[in-house]
PDB file of N, CA and C in Angstrom:
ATOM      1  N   UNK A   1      28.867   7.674  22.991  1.00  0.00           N
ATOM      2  CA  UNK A   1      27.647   7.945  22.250  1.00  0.00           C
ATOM      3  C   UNK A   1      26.443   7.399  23.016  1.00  0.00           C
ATOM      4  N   UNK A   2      25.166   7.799  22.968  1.00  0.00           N
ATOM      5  CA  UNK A   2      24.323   7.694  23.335  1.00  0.00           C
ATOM      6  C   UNK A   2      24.087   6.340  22.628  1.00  0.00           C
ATOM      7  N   UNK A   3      22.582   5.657  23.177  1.00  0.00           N
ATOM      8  CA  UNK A   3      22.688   4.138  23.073  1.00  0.00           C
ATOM      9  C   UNK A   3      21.884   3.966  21.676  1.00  0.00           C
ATOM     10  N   UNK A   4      20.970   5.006  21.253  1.00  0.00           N
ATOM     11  CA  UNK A   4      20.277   5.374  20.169  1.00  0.00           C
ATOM     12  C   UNK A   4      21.218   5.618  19.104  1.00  0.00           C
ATOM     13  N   UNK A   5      22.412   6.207  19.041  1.00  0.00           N
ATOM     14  CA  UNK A   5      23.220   7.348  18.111  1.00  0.00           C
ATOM     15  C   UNK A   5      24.397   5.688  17.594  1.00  0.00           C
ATOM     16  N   UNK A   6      24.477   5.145  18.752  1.00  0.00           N
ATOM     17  CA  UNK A   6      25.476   4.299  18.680  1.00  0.00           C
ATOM     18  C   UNK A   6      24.715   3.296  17.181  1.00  0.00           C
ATOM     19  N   UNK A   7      23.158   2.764  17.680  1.00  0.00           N
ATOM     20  CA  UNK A   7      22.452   1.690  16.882  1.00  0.00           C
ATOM     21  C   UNK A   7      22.476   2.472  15.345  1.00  0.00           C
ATOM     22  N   UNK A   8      22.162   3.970  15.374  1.00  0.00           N
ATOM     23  CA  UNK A   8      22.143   4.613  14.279  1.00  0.00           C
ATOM     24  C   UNK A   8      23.756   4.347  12.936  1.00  0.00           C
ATOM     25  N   UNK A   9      24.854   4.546  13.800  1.00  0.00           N
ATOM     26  CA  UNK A   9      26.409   4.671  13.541  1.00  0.00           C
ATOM     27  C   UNK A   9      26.759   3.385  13.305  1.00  0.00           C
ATOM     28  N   UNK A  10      26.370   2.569  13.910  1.00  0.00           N
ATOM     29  CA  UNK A  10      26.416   1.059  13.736  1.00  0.00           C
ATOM     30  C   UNK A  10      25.825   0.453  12.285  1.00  0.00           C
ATOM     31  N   UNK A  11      24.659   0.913  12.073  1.00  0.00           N
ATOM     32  CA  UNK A  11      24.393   0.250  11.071  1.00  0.00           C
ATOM     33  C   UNK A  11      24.334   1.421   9.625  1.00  0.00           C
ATOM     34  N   UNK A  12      24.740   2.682  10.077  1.00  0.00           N
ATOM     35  CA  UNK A  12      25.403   3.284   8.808  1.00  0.00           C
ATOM     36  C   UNK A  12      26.145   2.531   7.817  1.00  0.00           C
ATOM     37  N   UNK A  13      26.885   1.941   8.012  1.00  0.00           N
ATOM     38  CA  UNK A  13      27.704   1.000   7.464  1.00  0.00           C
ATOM     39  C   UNK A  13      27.357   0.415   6.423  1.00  0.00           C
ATOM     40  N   UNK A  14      27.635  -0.031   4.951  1.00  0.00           N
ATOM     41  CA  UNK A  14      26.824  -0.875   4.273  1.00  0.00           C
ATOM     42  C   UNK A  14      27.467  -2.155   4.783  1.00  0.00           C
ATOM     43  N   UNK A  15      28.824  -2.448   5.430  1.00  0.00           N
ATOM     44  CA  UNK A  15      29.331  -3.907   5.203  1.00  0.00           C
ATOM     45  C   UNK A  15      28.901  -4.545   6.619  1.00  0.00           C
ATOM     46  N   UNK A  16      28.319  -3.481   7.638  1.00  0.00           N
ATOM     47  CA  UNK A  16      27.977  -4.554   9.024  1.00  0.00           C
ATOM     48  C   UNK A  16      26.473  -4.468   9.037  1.00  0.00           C
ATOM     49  N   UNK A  17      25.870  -3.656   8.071  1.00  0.00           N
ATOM     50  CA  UNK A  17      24.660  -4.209   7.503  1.00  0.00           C
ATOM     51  C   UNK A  17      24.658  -4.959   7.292  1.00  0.00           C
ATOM     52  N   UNK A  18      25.386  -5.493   6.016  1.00  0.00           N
ATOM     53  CA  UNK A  18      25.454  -6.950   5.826  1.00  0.00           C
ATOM     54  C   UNK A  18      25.764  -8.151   6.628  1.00  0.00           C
ATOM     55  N   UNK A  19      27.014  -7.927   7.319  1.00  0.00           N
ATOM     56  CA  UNK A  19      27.141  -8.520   8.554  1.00  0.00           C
ATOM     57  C   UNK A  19      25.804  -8.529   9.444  1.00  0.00           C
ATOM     58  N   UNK A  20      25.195  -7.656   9.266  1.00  0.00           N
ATOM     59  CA  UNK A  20      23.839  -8.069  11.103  1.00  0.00           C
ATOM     60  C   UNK A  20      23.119  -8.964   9.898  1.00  0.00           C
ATOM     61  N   UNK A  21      22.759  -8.444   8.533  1.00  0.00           N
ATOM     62  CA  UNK A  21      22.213  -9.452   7.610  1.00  0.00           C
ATOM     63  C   UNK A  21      21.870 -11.177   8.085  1.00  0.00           C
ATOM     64  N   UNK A  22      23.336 -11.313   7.633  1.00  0.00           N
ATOM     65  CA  UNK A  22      23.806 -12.324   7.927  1.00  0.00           C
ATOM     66  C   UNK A  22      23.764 -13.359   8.921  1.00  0.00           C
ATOM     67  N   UNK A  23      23.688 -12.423   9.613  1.00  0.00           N
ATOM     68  CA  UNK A  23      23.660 -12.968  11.160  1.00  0.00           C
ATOM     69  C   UNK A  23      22.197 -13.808  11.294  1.00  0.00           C
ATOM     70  N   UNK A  24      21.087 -12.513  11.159  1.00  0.00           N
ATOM     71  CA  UNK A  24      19.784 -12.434  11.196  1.00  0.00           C
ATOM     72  C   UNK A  24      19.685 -14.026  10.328  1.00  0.00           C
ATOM     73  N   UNK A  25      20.054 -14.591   9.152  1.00  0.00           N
ATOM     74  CA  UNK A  25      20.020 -15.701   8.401  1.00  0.00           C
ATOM     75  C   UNK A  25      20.527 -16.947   9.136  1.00  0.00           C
ATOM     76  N   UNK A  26      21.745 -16.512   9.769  1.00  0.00           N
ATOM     77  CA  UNK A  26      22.727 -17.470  10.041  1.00  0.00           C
ATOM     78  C   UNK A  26      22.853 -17.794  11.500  1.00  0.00           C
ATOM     79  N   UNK A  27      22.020 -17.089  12.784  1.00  0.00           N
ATOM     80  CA  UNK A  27      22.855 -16.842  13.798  1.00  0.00           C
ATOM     81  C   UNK A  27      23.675 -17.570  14.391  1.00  0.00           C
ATOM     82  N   UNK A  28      24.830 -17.205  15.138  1.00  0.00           N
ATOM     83  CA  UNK A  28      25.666 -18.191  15.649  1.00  0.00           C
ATOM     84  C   UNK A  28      27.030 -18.646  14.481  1.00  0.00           C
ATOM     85  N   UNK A  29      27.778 -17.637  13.743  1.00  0.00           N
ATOM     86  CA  UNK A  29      28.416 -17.773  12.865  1.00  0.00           C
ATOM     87  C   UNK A  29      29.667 -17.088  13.659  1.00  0.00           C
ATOM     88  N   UNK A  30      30.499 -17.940  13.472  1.00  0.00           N
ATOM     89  CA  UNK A  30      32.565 -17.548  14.170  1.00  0.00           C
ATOM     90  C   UNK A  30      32.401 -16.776  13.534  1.00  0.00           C
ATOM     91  N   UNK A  31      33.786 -15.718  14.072  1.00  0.00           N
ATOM     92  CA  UNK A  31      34.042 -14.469  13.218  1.00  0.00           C
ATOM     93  C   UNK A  31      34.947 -15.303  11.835  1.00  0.00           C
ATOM     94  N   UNK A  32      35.409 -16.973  11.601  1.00  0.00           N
ATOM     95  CA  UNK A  32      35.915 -16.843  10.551  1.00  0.00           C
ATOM     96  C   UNK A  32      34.748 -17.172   9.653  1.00  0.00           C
ATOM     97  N   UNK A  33      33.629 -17.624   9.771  1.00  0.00           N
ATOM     98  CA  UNK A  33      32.410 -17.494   9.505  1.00  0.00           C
ATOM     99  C   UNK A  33      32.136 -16.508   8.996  1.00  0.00           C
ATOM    100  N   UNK A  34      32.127 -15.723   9.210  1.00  0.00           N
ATOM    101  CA  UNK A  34      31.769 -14.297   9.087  1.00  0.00           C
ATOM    102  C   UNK A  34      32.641 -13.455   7.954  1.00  0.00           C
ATOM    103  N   UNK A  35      33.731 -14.105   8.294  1.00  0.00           N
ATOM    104  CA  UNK A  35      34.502 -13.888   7.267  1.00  0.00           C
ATOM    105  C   UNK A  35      34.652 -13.921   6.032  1.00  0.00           C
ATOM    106  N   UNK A  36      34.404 -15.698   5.841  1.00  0.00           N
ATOM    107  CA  UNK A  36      33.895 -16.349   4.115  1.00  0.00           C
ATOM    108  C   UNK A  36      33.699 -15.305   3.481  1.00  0.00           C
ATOM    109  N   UNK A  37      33.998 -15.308   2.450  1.00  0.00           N
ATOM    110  CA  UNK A  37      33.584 -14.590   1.294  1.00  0.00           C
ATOM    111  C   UNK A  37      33.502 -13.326   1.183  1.00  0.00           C
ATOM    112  N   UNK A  38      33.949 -12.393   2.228  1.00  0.00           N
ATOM    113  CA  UNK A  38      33.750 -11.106   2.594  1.00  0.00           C
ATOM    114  C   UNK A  38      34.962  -9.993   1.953  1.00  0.00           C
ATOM    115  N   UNK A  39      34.661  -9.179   1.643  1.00  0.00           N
ATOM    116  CA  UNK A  39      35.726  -8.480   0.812  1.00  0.00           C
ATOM    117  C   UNK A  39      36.638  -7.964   1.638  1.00  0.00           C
ATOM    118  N   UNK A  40      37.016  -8.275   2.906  1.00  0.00           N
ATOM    119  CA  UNK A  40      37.894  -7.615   3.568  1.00  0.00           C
ATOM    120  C   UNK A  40      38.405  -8.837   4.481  1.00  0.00           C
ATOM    121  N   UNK A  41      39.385  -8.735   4.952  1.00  0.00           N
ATOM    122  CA  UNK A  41      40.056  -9.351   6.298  1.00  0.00           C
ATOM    123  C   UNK A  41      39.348  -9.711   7.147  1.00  0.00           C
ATOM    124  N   UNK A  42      39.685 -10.632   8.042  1.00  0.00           N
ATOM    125  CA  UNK A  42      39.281 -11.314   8.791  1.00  0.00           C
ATOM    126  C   UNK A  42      39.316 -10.714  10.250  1.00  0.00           C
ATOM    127  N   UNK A  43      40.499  -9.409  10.287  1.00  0.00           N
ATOM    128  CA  UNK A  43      40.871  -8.216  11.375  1.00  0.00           C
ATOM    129  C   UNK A  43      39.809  -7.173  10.831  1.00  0.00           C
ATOM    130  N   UNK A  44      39.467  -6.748   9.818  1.00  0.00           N
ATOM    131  CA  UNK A  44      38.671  -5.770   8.936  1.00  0.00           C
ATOM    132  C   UNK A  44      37.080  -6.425   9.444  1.00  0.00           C
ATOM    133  N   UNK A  45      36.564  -7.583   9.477  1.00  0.00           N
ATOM    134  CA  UNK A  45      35.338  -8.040  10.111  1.00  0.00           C
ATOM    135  C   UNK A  45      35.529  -7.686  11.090  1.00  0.00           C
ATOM    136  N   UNK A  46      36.266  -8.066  12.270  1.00  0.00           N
ATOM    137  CA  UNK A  46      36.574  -8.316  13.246  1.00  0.00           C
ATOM    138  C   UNK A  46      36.396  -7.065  14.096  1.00  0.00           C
ATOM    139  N   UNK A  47      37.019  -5.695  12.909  1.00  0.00           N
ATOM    140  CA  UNK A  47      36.724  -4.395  13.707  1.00  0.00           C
ATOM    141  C   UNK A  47      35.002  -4.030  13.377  1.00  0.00           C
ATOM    142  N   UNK A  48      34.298  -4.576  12.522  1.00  0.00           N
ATOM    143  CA  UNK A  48      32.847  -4.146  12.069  1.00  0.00           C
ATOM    144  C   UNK A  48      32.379  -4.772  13.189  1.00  0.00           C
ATOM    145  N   UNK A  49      32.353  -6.066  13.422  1.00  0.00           N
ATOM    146  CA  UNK A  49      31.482  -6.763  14.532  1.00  0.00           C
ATOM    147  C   UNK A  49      31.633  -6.225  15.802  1.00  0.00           C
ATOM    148  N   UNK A  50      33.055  -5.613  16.283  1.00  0.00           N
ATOM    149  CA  UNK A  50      33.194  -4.646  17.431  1.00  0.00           C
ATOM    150  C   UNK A  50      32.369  -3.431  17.737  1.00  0.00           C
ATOM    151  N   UNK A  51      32.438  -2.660  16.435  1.00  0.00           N
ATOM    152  CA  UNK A  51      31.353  -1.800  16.158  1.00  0.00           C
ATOM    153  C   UNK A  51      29.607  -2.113  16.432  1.00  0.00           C
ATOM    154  N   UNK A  52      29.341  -3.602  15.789  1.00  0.00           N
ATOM    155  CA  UNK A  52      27.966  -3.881  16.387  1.00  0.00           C
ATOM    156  C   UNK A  52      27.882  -4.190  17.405  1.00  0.00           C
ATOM    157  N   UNK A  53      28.932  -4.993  18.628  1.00  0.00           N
ATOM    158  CA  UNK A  53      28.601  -5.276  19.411  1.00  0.00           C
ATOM    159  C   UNK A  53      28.514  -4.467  20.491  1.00  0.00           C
ATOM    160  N   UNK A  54      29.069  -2.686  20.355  1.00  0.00           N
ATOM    161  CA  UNK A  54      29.197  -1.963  20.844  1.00  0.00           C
ATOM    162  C   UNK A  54      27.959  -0.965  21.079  1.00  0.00           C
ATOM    163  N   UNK A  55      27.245  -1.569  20.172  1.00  0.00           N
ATOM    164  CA  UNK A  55      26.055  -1.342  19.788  1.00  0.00           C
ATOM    165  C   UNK A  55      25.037  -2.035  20.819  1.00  0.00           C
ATOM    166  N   UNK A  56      25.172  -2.957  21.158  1.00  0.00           N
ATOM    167  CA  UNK A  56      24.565  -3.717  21.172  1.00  0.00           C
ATOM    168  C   UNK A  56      23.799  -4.527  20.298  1.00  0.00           C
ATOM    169  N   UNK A  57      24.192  -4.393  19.300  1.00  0.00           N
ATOM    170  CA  UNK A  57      23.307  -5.594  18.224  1.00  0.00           C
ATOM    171  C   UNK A  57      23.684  -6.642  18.118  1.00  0.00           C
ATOM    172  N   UNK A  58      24.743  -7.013  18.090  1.00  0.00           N
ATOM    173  CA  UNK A  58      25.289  -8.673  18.640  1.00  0.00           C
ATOM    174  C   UNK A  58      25.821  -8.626  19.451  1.00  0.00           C
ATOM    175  N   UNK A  59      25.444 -10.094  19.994  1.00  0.00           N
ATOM    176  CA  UNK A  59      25.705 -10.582  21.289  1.00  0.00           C
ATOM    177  C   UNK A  59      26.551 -12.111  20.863  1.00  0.00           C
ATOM    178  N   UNK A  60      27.760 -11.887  21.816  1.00  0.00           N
ATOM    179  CA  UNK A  60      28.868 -13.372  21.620  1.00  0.00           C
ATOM    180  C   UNK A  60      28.123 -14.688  22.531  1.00  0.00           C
ATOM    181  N   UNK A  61      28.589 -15.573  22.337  1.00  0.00           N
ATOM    182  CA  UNK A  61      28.628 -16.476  23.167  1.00  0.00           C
ATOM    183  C   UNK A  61      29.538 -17.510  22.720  1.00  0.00           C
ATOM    184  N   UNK A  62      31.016 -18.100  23.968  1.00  0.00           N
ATOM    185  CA  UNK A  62      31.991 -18.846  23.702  1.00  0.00           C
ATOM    186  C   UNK A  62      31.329 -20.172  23.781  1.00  0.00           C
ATOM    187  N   UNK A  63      31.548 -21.382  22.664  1.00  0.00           N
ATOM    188  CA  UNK A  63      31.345 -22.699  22.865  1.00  0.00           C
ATOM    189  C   UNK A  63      32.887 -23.245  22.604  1.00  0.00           C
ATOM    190  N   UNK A  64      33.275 -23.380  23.693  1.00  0.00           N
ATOM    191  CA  UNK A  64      34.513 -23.956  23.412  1.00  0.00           C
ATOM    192  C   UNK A  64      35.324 -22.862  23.004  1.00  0.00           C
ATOM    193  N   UNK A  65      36.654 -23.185  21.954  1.00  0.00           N
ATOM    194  CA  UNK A  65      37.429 -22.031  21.439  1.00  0.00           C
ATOM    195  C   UNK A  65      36.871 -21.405  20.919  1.00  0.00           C
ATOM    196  N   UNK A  66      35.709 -21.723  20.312  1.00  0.00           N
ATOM    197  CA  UNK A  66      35.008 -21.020  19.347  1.00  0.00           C
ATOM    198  C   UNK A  66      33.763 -19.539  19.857  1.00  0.00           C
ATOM    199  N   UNK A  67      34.332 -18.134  19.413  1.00  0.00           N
ATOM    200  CA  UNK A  67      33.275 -17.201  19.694  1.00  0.00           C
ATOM    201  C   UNK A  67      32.376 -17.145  18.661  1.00  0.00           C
ATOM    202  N   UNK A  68      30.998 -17.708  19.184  1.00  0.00           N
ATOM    203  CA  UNK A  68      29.814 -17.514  17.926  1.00  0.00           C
ATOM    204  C   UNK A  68      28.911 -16.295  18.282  1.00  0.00           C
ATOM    205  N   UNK A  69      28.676 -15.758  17.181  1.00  0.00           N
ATOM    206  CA  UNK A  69      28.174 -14.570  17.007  1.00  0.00           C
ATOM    207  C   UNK A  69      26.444 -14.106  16.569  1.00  0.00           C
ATOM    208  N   UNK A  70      25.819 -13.682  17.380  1.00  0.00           N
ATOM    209  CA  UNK A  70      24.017 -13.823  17.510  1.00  0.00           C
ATOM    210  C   UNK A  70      23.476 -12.513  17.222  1.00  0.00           C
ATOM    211  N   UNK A  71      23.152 -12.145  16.426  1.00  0.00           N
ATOM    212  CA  UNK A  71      21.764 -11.113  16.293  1.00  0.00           C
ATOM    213  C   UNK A  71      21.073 -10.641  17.837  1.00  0.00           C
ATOM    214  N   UNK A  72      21.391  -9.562  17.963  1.00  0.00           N
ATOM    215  CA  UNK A  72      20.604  -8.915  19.269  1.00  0.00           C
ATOM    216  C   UNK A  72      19.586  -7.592  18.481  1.00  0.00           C
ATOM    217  N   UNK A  73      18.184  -7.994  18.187  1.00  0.00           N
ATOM    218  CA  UNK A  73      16.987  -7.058  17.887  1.00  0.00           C
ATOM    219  C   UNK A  73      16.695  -6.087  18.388  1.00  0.00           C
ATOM    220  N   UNK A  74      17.067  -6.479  19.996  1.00  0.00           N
ATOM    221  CA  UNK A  74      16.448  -5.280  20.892  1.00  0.00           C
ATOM    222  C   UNK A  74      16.824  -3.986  20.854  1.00  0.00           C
ATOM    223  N   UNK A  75      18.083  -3.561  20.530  1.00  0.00           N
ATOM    224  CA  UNK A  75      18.213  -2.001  20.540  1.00  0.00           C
ATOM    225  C   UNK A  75      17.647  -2.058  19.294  1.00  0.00           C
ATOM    226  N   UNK A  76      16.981  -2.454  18.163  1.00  0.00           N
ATOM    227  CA  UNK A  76      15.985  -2.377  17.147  1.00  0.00           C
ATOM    228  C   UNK A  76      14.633  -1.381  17.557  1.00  0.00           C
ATOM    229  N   UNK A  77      13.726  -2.437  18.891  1.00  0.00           N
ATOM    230  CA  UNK A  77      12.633  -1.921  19.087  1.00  0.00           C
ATOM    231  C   UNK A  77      12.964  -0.561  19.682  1.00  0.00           C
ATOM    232  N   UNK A  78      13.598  -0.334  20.148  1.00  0.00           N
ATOM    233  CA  UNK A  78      13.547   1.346  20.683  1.00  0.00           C
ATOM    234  C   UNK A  78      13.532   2.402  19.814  1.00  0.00           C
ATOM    235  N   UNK A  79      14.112   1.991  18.241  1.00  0.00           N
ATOM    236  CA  UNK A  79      13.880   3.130  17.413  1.00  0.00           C
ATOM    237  C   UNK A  79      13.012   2.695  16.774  1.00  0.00           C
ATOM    238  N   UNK A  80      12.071   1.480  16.707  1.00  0.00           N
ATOM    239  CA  UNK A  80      11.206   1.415  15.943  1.00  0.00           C
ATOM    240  C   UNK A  80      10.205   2.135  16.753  1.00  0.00           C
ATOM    241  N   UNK A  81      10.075   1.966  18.274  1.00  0.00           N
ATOM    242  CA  UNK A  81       9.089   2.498  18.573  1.00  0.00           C
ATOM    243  C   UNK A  81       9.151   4.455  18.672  1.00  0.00           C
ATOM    244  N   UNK A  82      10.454   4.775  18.408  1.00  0.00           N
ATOM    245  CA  UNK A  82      10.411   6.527  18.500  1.00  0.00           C
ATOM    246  C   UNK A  82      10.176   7.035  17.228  1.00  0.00           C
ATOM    247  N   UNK A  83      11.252   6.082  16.175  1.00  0.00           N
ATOM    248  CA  UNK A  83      10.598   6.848  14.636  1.00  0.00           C
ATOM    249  C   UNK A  83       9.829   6.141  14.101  1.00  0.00           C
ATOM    250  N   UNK A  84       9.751   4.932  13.842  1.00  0.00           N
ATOM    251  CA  UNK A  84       8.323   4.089  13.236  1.00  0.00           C
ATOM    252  C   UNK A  84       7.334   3.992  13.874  1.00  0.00           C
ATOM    253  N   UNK A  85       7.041   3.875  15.347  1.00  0.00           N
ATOM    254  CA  UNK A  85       5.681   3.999  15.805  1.00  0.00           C
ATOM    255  C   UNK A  85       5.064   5.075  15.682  1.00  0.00           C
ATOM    256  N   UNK A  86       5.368   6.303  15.748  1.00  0.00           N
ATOM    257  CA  UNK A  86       4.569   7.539  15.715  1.00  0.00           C
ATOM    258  C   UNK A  86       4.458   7.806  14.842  1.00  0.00           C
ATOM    259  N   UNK A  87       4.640   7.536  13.530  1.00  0.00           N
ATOM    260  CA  UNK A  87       3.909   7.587  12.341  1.00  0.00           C
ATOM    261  C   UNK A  87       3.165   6.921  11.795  1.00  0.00           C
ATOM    262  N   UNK A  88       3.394   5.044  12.526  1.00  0.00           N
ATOM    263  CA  UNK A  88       2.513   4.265  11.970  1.00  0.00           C
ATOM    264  C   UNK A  88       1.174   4.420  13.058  1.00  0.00           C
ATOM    265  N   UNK A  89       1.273   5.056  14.080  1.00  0.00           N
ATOM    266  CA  UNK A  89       0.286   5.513  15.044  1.00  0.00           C
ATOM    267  C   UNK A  89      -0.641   6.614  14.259  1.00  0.00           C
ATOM    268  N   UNK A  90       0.049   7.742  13.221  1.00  0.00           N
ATOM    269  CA  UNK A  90      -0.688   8.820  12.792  1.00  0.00           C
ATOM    270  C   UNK A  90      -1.479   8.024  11.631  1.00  0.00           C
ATOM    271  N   UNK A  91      -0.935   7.493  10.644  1.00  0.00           N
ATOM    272  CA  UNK A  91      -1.284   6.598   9.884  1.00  0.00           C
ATOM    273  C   UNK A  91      -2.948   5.667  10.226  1.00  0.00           C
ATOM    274  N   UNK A  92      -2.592   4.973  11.987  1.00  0.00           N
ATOM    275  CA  UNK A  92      -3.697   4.360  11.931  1.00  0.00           C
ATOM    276  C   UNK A  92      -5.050   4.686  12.487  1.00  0.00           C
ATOM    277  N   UNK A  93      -4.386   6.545  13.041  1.00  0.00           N
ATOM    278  CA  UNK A  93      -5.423   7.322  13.357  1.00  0.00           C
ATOM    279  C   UNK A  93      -6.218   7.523  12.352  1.00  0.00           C
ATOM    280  N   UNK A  94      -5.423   7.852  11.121  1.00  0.00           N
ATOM    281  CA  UNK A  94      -5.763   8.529   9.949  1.00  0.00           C
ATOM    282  C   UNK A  94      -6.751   7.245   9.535  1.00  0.00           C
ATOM    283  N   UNK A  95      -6.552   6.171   9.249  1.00  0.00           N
ATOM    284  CA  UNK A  95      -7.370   5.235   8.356  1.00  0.00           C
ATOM    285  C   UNK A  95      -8.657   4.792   9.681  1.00  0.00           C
ATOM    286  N   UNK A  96      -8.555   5.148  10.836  1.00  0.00           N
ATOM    287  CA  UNK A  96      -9.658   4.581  11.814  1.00  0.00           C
ATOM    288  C   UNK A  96     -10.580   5.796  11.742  1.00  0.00           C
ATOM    289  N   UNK A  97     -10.200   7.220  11.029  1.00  0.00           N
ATOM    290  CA  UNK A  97     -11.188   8.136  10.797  1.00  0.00           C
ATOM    291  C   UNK A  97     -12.041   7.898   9.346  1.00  0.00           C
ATOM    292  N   UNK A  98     -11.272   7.728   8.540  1.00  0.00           N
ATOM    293  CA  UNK A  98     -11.323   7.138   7.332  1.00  0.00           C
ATOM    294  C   UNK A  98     -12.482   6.445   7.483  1.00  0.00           C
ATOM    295  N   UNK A  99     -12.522   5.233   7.945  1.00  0.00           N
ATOM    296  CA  UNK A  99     -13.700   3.842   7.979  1.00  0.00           C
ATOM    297  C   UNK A  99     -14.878   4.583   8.863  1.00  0.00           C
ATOM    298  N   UNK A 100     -14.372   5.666  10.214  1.00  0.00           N
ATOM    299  CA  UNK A 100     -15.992   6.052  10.865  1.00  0.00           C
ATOM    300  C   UNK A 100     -16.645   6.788   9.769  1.00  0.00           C
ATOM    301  N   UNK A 101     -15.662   8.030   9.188  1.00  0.00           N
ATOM    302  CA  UNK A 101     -16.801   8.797   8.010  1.00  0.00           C
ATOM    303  C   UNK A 101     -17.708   7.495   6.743  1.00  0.00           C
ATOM    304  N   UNK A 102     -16.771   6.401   6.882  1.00  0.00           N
ATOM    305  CA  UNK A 102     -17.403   5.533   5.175  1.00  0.00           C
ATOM    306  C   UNK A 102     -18.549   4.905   5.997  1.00  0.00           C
ATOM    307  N   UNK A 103     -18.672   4.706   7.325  1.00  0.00           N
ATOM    308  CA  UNK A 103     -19.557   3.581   8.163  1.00  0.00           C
ATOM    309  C   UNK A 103     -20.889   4.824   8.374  1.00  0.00           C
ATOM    310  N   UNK A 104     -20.381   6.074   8.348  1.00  0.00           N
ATOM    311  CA  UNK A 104     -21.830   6.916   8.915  1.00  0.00           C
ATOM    312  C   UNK A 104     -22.649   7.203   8.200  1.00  0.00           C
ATOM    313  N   UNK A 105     -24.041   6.845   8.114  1.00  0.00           N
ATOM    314  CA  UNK A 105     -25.099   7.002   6.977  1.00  0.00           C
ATOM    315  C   UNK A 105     -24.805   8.487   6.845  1.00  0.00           C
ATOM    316  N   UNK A 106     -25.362   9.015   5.530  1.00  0.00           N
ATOM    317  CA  UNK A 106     -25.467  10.103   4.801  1.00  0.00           C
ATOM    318  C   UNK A 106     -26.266  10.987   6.227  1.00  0.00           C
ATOM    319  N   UNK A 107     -27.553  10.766   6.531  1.00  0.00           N
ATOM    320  CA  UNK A 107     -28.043  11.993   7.029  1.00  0.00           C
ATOM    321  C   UNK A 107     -27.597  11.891   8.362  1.00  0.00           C
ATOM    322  N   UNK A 108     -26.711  11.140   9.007  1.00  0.00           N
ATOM    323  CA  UNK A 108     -25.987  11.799  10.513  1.00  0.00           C
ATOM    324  C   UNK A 108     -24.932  12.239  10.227  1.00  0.00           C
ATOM    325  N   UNK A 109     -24.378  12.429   9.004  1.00  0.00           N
ATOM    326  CA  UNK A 109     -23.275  13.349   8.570  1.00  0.00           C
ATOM    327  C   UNK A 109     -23.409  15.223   8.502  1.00  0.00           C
ATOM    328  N   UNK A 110     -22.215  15.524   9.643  1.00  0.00           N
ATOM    329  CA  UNK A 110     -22.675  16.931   9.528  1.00  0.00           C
ATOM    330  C   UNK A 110     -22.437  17.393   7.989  1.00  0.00           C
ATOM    331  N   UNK A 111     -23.273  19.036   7.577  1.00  0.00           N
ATOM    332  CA  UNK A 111     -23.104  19.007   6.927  1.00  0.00           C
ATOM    333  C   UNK A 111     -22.309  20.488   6.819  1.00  0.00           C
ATOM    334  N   UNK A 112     -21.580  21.553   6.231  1.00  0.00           N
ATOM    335  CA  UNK A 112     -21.362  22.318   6.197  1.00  0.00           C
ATOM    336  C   UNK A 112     -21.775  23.539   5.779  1.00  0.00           C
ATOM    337  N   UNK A 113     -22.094  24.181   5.837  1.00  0.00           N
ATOM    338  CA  UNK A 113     -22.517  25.915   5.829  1.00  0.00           C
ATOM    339  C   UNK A 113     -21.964  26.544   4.635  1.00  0.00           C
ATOM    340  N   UNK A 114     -21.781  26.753   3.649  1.00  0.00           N
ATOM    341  CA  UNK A 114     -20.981  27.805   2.725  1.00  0.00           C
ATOM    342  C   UNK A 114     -21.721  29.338   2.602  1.00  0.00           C
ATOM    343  N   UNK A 115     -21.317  29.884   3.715  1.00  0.00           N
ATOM    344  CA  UNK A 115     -22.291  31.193   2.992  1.00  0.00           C
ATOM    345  C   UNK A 115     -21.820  32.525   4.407  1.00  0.00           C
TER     346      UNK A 115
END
C-alpha cells in the first residue's frame, strides 16, 4: 500500500485508534502495557500495533527486555497538509476577503449596474 492508504487503513480501526490514543497520553507503554484493560489479547494488540507500526505511526524503542512503544505524528502531517490544508487555505481566503470588503469605506466600493 501506498504510504498515505496505509496511515488511512491503519487508523480505520476503532481499537488502534485507541491504541495511537493512548499512546499520544502515555508514550512509551510495553505492549503488556498496552494491553491492560483492553478487550482483546495481548497477541490481538500485538497484531494492531503491527498494523500501526507499518504505518508508520509508532515507532519502538528496546530499553532492555522491554519494547516501549511511541507515537510517530509525522505520517499525520502529510494528510493534514493534502486534505486539511486546502480547505483550511479556502476557508482563510474566504474570511481575508471577508475583512477587505468590511475594512473598505462605502464610496470605494464598486457598485453594480442592474439594468
Amino acid at each position: 500500500m501506498a504510504p498515505m492508504t496505509d496511515v488511512f487503513h491503519a487508523l480505520a480501526d476503532p481499537t488502534r485508534r485507541d491504541l495511537f490514543d493512548r499512546l499520544f497520553l502515555n508514550g512509551g507503554l510495553t505492549l503488556s502495557e498496552l494491553a491492560e484493560g483492553a478487550p482483546m489479547s495481548r497477541q490481538g494488540v500485538a497484531k494492531h500495533i503491527a498494523i500501526l507500526e507499518a504505518a508508520n505511526l509508532v515507532t519502538t524503542e528496546w530499553e532492555g527486555r522491554n519494547k516501549r512503544h511511541f507515537l510517530n505524528p509525522v505520517p499525520l502531517t502529510g494528510i493534514v497538509h493534502r486534505w486539511v490544508g486546502k480547505f483550511e487555505d479556502a476557508r482563510l481566503d474566504a474570511l481575508a476577503e471577508f475583512k477587505s470588503r468590511l475594512e473598505t469605506p462605502p464610496d470605494k466600493k464598486e457598485t453594480k449596474c442592474h439594468g
